[in-house]
C-alpha atoms as a PDB file:
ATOM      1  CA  UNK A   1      -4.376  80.430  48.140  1.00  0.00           C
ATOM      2  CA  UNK A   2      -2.041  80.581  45.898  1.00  0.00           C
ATOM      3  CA  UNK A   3      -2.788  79.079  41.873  1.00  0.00           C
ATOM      4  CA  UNK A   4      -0.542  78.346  39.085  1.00  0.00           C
ATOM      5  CA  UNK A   5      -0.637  79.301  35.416  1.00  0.00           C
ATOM      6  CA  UNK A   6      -1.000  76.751  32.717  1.00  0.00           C
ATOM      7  CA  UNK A   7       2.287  76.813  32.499  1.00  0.00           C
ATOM      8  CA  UNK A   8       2.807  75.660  35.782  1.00  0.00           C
ATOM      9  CA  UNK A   9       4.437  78.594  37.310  1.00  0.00           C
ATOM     10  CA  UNK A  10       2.829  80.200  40.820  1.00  0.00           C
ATOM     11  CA  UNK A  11       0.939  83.087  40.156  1.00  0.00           C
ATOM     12  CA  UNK A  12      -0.765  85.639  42.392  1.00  0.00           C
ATOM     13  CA  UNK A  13      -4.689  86.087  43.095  1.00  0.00           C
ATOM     14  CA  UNK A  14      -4.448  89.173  41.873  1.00  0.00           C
ATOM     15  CA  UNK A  15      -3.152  88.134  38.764  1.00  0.00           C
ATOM     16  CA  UNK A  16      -5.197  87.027  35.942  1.00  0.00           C
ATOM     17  CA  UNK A  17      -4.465  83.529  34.499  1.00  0.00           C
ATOM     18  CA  UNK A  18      -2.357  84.169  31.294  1.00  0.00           C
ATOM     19  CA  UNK A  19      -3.468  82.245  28.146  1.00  0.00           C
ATOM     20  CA  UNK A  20       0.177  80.562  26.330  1.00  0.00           C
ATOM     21  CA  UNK A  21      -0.548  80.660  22.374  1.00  0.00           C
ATOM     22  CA  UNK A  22      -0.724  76.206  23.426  1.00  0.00           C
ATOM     23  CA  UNK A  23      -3.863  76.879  24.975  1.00  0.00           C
ATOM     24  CA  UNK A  24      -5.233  79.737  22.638  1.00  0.00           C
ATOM     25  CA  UNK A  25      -4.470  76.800  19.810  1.00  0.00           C
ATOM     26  CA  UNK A  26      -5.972  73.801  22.044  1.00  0.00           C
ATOM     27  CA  UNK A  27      -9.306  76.073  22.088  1.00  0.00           C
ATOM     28  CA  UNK A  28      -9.458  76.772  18.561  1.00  0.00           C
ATOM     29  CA  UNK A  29      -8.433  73.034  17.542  1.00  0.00           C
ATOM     30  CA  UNK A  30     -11.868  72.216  20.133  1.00  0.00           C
ATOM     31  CA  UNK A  31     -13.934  74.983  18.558  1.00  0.00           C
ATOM     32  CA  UNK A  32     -12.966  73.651  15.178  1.00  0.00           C
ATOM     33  CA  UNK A  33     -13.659  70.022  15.840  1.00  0.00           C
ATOM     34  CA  UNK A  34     -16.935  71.016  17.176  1.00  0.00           C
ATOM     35  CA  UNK A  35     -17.678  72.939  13.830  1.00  0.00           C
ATOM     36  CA  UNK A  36     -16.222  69.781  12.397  1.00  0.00           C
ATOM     37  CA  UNK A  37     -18.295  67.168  14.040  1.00  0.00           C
ATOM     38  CA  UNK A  38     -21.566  68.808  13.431  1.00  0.00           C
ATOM     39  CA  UNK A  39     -21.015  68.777   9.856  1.00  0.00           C
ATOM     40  CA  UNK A  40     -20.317  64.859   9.993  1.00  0.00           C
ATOM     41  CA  UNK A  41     -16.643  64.634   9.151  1.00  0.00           C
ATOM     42  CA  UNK A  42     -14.516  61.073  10.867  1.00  0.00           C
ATOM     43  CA  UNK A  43     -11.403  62.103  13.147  1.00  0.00           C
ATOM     44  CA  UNK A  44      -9.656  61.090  10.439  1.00  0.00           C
ATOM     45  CA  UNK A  45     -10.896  63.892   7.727  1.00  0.00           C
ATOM     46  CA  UNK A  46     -11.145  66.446  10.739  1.00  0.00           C
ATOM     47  CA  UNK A  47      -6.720  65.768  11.109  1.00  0.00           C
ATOM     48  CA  UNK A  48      -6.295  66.645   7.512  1.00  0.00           C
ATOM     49  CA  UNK A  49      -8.468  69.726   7.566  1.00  0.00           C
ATOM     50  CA  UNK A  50      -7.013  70.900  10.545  1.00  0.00           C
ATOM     51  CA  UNK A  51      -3.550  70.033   9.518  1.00  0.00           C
ATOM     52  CA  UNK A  52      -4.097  72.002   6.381  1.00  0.00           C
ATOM     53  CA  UNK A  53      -5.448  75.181   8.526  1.00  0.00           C
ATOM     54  CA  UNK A  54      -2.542  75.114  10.243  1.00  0.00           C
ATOM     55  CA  UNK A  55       0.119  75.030   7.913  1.00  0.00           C
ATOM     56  CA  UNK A  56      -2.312  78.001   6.003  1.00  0.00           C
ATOM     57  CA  UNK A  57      -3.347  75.574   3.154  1.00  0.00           C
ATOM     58  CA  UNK A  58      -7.046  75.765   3.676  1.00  0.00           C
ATOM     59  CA  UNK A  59      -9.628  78.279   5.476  1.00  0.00           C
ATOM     60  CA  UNK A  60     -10.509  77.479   8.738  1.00  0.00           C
ATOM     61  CA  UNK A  61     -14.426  77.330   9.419  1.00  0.00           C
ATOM     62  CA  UNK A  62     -14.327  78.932  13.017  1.00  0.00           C
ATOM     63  CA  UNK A  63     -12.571  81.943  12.705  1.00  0.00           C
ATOM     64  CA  UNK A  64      -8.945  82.198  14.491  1.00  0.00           C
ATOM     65  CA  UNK A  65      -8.284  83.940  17.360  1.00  0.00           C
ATOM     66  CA  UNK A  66      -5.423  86.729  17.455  1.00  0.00           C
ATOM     67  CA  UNK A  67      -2.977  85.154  19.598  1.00  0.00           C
ATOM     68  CA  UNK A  68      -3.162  81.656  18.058  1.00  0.00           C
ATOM     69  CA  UNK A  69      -0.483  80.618  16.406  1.00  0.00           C
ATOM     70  CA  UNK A  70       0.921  77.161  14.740  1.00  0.00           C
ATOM     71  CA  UNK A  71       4.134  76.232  13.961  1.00  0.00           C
ATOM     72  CA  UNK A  72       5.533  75.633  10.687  1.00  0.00           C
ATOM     73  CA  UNK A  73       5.352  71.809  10.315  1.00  0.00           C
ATOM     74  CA  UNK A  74       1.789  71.722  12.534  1.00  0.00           C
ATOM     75  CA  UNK A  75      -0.049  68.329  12.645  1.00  0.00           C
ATOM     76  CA  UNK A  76      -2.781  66.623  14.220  1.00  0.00           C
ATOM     77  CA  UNK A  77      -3.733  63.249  14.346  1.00  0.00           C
ATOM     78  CA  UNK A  78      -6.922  61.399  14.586  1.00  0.00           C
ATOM     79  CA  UNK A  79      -6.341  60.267  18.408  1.00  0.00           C
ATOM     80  CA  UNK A  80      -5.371  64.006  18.931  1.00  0.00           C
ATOM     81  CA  UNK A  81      -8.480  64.874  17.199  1.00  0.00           C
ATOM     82  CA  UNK A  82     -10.842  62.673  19.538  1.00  0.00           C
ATOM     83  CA  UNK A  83      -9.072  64.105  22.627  1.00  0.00           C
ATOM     84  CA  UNK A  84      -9.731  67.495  21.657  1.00  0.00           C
ATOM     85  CA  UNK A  85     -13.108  66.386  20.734  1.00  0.00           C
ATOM     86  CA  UNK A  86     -14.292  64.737  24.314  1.00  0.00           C
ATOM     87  CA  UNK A  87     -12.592  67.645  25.761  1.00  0.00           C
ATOM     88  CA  UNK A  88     -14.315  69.874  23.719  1.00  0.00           C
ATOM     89  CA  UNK A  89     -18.052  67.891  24.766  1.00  0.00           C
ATOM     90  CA  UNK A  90     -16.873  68.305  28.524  1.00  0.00           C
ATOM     91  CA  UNK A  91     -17.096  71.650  28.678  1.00  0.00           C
ATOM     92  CA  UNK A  92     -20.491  72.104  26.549  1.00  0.00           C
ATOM     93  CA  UNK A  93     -23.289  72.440  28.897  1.00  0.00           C
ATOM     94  CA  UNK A  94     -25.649  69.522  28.653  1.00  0.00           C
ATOM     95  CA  UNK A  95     -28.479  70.013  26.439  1.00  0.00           C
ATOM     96  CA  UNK A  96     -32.035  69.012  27.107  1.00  0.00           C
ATOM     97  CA  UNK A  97     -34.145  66.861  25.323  1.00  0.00           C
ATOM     98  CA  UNK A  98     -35.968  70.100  23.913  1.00  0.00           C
ATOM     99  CA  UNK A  99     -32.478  71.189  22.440  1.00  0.00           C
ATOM    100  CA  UNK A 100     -31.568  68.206  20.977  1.00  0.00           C
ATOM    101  CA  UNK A 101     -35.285  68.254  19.378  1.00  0.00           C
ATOM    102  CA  UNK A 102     -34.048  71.890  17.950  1.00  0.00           C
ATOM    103  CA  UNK A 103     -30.591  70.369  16.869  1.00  0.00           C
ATOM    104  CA  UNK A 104     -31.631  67.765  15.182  1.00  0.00           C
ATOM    105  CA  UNK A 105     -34.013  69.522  13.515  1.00  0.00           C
ATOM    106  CA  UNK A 106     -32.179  71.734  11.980  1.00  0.00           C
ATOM    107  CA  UNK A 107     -29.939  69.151  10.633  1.00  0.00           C
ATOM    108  CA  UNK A 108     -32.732  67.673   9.151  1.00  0.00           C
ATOM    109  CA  UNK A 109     -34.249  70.731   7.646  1.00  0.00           C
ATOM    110  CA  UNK A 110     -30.656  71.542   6.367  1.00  0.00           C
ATOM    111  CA  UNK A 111     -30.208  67.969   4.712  1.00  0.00           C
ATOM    112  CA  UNK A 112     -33.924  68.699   3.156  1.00  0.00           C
ATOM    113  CA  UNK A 113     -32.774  71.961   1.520  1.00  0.00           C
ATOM    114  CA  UNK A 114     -29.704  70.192  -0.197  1.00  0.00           C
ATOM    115  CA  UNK A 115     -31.628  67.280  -1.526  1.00  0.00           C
ATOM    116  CA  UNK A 116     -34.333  69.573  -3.484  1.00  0.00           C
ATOM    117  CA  UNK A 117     -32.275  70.204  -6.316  1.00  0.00           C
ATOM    118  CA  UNK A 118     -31.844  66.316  -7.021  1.00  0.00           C
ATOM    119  CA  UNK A 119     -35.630  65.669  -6.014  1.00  0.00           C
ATOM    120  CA  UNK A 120     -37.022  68.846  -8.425  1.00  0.00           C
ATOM    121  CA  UNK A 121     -34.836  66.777 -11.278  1.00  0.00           C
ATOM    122  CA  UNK A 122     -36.688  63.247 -10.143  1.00  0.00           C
ATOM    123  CA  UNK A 123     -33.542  61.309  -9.046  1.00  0.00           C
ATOM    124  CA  UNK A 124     -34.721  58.657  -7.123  1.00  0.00           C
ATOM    125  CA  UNK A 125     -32.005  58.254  -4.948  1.00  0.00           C
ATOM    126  CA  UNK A 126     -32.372  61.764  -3.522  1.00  0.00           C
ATOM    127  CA  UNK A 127     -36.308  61.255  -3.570  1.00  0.00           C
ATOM    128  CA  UNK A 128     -35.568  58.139  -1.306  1.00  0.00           C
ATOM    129  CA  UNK A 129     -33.214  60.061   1.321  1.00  0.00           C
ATOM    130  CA  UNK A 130     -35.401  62.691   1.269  1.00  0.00           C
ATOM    131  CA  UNK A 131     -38.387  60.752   2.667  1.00  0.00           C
ATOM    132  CA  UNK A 132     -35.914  59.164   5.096  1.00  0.00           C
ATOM    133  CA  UNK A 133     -35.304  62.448   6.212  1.00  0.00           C
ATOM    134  CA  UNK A 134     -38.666  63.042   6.307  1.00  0.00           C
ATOM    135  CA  UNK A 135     -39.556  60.269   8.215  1.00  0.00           C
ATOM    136  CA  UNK A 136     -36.172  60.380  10.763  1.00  0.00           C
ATOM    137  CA  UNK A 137     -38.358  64.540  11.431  1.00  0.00           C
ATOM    138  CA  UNK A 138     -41.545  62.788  11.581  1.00  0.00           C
ATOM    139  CA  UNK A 139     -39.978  60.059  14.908  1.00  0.00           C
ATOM    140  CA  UNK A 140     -38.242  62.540  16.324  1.00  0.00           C
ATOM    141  CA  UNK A 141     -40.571  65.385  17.002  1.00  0.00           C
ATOM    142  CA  UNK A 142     -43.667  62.373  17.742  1.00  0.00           C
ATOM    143  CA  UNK A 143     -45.537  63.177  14.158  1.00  0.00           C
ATOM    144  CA  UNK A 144     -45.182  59.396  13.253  1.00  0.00           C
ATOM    145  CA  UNK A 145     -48.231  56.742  13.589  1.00  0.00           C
ATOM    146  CA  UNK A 146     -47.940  54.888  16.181  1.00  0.00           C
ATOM    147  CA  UNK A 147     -46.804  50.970  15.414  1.00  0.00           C
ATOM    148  CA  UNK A 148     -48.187  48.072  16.930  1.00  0.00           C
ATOM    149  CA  UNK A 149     -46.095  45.397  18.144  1.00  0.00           C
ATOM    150  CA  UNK A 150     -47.242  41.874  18.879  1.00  0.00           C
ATOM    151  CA  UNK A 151     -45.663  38.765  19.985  1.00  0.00           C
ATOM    152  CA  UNK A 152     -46.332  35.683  18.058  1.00  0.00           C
ATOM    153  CA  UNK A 153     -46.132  31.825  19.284  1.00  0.00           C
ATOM    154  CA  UNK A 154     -44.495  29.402  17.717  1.00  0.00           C
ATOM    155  CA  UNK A 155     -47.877  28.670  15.815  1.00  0.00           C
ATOM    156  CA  UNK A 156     -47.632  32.065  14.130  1.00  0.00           C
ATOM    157  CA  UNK A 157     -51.151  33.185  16.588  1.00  0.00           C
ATOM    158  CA  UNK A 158     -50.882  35.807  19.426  1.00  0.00           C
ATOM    159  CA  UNK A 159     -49.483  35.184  23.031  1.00  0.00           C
ATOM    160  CA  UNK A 160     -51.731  35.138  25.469  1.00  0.00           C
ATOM    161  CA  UNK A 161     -51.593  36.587  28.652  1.00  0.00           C
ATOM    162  CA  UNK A 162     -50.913  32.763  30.607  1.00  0.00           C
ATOM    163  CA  UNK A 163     -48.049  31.758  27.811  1.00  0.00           C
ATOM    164  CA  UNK A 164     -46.580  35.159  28.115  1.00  0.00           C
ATOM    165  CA  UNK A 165     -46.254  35.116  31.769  1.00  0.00           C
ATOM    166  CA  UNK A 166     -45.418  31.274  31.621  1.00  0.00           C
ATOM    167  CA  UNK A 167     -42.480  32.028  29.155  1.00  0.00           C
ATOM    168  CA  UNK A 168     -41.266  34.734  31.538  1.00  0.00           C
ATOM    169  CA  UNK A 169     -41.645  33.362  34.653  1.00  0.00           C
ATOM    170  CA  UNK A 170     -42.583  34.412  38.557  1.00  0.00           C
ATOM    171  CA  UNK A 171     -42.694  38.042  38.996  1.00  0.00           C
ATOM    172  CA  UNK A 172     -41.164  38.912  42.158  1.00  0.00           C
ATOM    173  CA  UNK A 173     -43.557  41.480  44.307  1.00  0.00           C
ATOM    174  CA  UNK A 174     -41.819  44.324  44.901  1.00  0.00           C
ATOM    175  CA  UNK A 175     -42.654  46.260  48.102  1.00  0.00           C
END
Protein backbone atom coordinates (compact mmCIF):
# COMPACT_ATOMS: atom_id res chain seq x y z
CA UNK A 1 0.00 0.00 0.00
CA UNK A 2 1.15 2.84 -1.05
CA UNK A 3 1.58 6.18 1.73
CA UNK A 4 2.17 9.74 1.20
CA UNK A 5 4.65 12.17 2.72
CA UNK A 6 3.56 15.07 4.80
CA UNK A 7 3.74 16.85 2.03
CA UNK A 8 1.26 15.01 0.35
CA UNK A 9 3.23 13.50 -2.38
CA UNK A 10 3.10 9.35 -2.91
CA UNK A 11 5.97 7.81 -1.58
CA UNK A 12 7.25 4.24 -1.65
CA UNK A 13 7.30 1.56 1.34
CA UNK A 14 10.61 1.43 1.02
CA UNK A 15 11.07 4.89 1.52
CA UNK A 16 11.31 6.49 4.80
CA UNK A 17 8.81 9.33 5.56
CA UNK A 18 10.83 12.62 5.04
CA UNK A 19 10.48 15.26 7.83
CA UNK A 20 9.81 19.13 5.84
CA UNK A 21 11.64 21.80 8.23
CA UNK A 22 7.18 22.63 8.86
CA UNK A 23 7.07 19.60 10.74
CA UNK A 24 10.65 19.62 12.37
CA UNK A 25 9.28 23.34 13.61
CA UNK A 26 5.59 22.02 14.54
CA UNK A 27 7.57 19.44 16.93
CA UNK A 28 9.76 21.83 18.50
CA UNK A 29 6.87 24.58 18.87
CA UNK A 30 4.96 21.18 20.85
CA UNK A 31 8.11 20.30 22.76
CA UNK A 32 8.42 23.92 23.73
CA UNK A 33 4.87 24.47 24.81
CA UNK A 34 5.14 21.42 26.83
CA UNK A 35 8.34 22.90 28.57
CA UNK A 36 6.15 25.96 28.63
CA UNK A 37 3.07 24.66 30.24
CA UNK A 38 4.77 22.87 33.01
CA UNK A 39 6.33 25.93 34.14
CA UNK A 40 2.77 27.69 34.31
CA UNK A 41 2.97 30.26 31.55
CA UNK A 42 -0.96 31.37 29.69
CA UNK A 43 -1.02 30.75 25.75
CA UNK A 44 -0.71 34.12 25.67
CA UNK A 45 2.99 34.52 27.37
CA UNK A 46 3.95 31.06 25.68
CA UNK A 47 3.22 33.24 21.82
CA UNK A 48 5.60 35.91 22.89
CA UNK A 49 8.32 33.59 24.09
CA UNK A 50 8.06 31.54 21.24
CA UNK A 51 7.77 34.40 18.88
CA UNK A 52 10.92 35.80 20.35
CA UNK A 53 12.81 32.23 19.88
CA UNK A 54 12.02 32.37 16.60
CA UNK A 55 13.00 35.53 15.36
CA UNK A 56 16.49 34.65 17.69
CA UNK A 57 15.56 37.29 20.39
CA UNK A 58 15.47 34.97 23.32
CA UNK A 59 16.90 31.31 24.22
CA UNK A 60 14.73 28.65 23.68
CA UNK A 61 14.26 26.23 26.80
CA UNK A 62 14.10 22.87 24.76
CA UNK A 63 16.96 22.82 22.73
CA UNK A 64 16.43 23.14 18.73
CA UNK A 65 16.73 20.57 16.50
CA UNK A 66 19.22 20.84 13.38
CA UNK A 67 16.88 21.00 10.63
CA UNK A 68 14.42 23.46 12.23
CA UNK A 69 14.25 26.48 10.87
CA UNK A 70 11.90 29.81 11.14
CA UNK A 71 11.44 32.38 8.90
CA UNK A 72 12.36 35.84 9.29
CA UNK A 73 9.10 37.53 10.43
CA UNK A 74 8.00 34.07 12.54
CA UNK A 75 4.89 34.38 14.80
CA UNK A 76 2.64 32.46 16.83
CA UNK A 77 -0.45 33.20 18.31
CA UNK A 78 -2.24 32.14 21.36
CA UNK A 79 -4.94 29.91 19.38
CA UNK A 80 -1.81 28.53 17.51
CA UNK A 81 -0.30 27.99 20.80
CA UNK A 82 -3.33 25.85 22.26
CA UNK A 83 -3.39 23.78 19.03
CA UNK A 84 0.07 22.89 19.32
CA UNK A 85 -0.55 22.36 22.90
CA UNK A 86 -3.62 19.63 22.67
CA UNK A 87 -1.64 18.23 19.92
CA UNK A 88 1.25 18.09 21.86
CA UNK A 89 -1.03 16.19 25.05
CA UNK A 90 -2.31 13.70 22.25
CA UNK A 91 0.62 12.17 21.66
CA UNK A 92 1.94 11.95 25.47
CA UNK A 93 1.17 8.61 26.76
CA UNK A 94 -1.36 8.76 29.54
CA UNK A 95 0.03 8.87 32.89
CA UNK A 96 -1.19 6.97 35.89
CA UNK A 97 -2.35 8.14 38.98
CA UNK A 98 1.16 7.07 40.50
CA UNK A 99 2.82 9.53 37.91
CA UNK A 100 0.80 12.27 38.41
CA UNK A 101 1.52 11.64 42.34
CA UNK A 102 5.42 11.96 41.14
CA UNK A 103 4.57 15.11 38.95
CA UNK A 104 2.97 16.91 41.17
CA UNK A 105 5.26 16.33 43.61
CA UNK A 106 7.94 17.58 42.24
CA UNK A 107 6.24 20.74 41.45
CA UNK A 108 5.55 21.07 44.86
CA UNK A 109 8.94 20.30 46.20
CA UNK A 110 10.27 22.76 43.49
CA UNK A 111 7.80 25.66 44.60
CA UNK A 112 9.11 24.73 48.37
CA UNK A 113 12.77 25.31 47.42
CA UNK A 114 11.97 28.85 45.90
CA UNK A 115 9.93 30.06 48.79
CA UNK A 116 12.82 29.34 51.53
CA UNK A 117 14.66 32.32 50.88
CA UNK A 118 11.49 34.58 51.66
CA UNK A 119 10.43 32.17 54.62
CA UNK A 120 14.33 32.11 56.24
CA UNK A 121 13.76 36.22 56.07
CA UNK A 122 10.08 35.79 57.91
CA UNK A 123 7.88 37.25 55.11
CA UNK A 124 4.64 36.20 55.83
CA UNK A 125 3.35 36.02 52.58
CA UNK A 126 5.86 33.37 51.51
CA UNK A 127 5.39 31.65 55.05
CA UNK A 128 1.60 31.47 54.05
CA UNK A 129 2.18 29.86 50.42
CA UNK A 130 4.54 27.79 51.78
CA UNK A 131 2.16 25.97 54.15
CA UNK A 132 -0.32 25.94 51.25
CA UNK A 133 2.14 24.10 49.52
CA UNK A 134 2.60 22.12 52.27
CA UNK A 135 -0.74 21.27 52.77
CA UNK A 136 -1.74 20.94 48.67
CA UNK A 137 1.67 17.72 49.38
CA UNK A 138 0.01 16.70 52.45
CA UNK A 139 -3.90 15.95 50.17
CA UNK A 140 -2.28 14.76 47.50
CA UNK A 141 -0.05 11.97 48.61
CA UNK A 142 -3.11 11.02 51.60
CA UNK A 143 -0.82 12.56 54.67
CA UNK A 144 -3.81 14.90 55.57
CA UNK A 145 -6.37 14.15 58.63
CA UNK A 146 -9.17 13.01 57.60
CA UNK A 147 -12.34 15.69 57.80
CA UNK A 148 -15.62 14.95 58.93
CA UNK A 149 -18.53 16.09 57.14
CA UNK A 150 -22.03 16.31 58.56
CA UNK A 151 -25.29 17.45 57.35
CA UNK A 152 -27.21 19.80 59.46
CA UNK A 153 -31.21 20.45 59.55
CA UNK A 154 -32.67 23.42 59.35
CA UNK A 155 -32.52 23.50 63.30
CA UNK A 156 -28.73 23.61 63.12
CA UNK A 157 -28.84 19.51 64.83
CA UNK A 158 -27.75 16.43 62.76
CA UNK A 159 -29.89 14.57 60.06
CA UNK A 160 -31.03 11.58 60.92
CA UNK A 161 -31.14 8.62 59.06
CA UNK A 162 -35.42 8.92 58.40
CA UNK A 163 -35.06 12.91 57.39
CA UNK A 164 -32.13 12.08 55.26
CA UNK A 165 -33.78 9.43 53.34
CA UNK A 166 -37.16 11.45 53.50
CA UNK A 167 -35.36 14.53 51.90
CA UNK A 168 -33.98 12.24 49.20
CA UNK A 169 -36.59 10.17 48.42
CA UNK A 170 -37.38 6.26 47.25
CA UNK A 171 -34.32 4.46 46.37
CA UNK A 172 -34.93 2.43 43.44
CA UNK A 173 -33.60 -1.42 44.00
CA UNK A 174 -31.30 -2.12 41.62
CA UNK A 175 -30.98 -5.77 40.49
Amino acid sequence: MMKRQPDGTWRNTRRPIVASPEILRARWVEAEILRLKTMGLSFEDMALQITHVGRGKRPAMVTISPGVTFPDDYSITRQGCHKAFKKAIARQPTLELEELRKLDNARSEQMFLNLQPGIHKGSLRAIEVGIKVLDHSARINSHAAPQRHELTAKDGKPLTLVQLLNAVGEIADEE
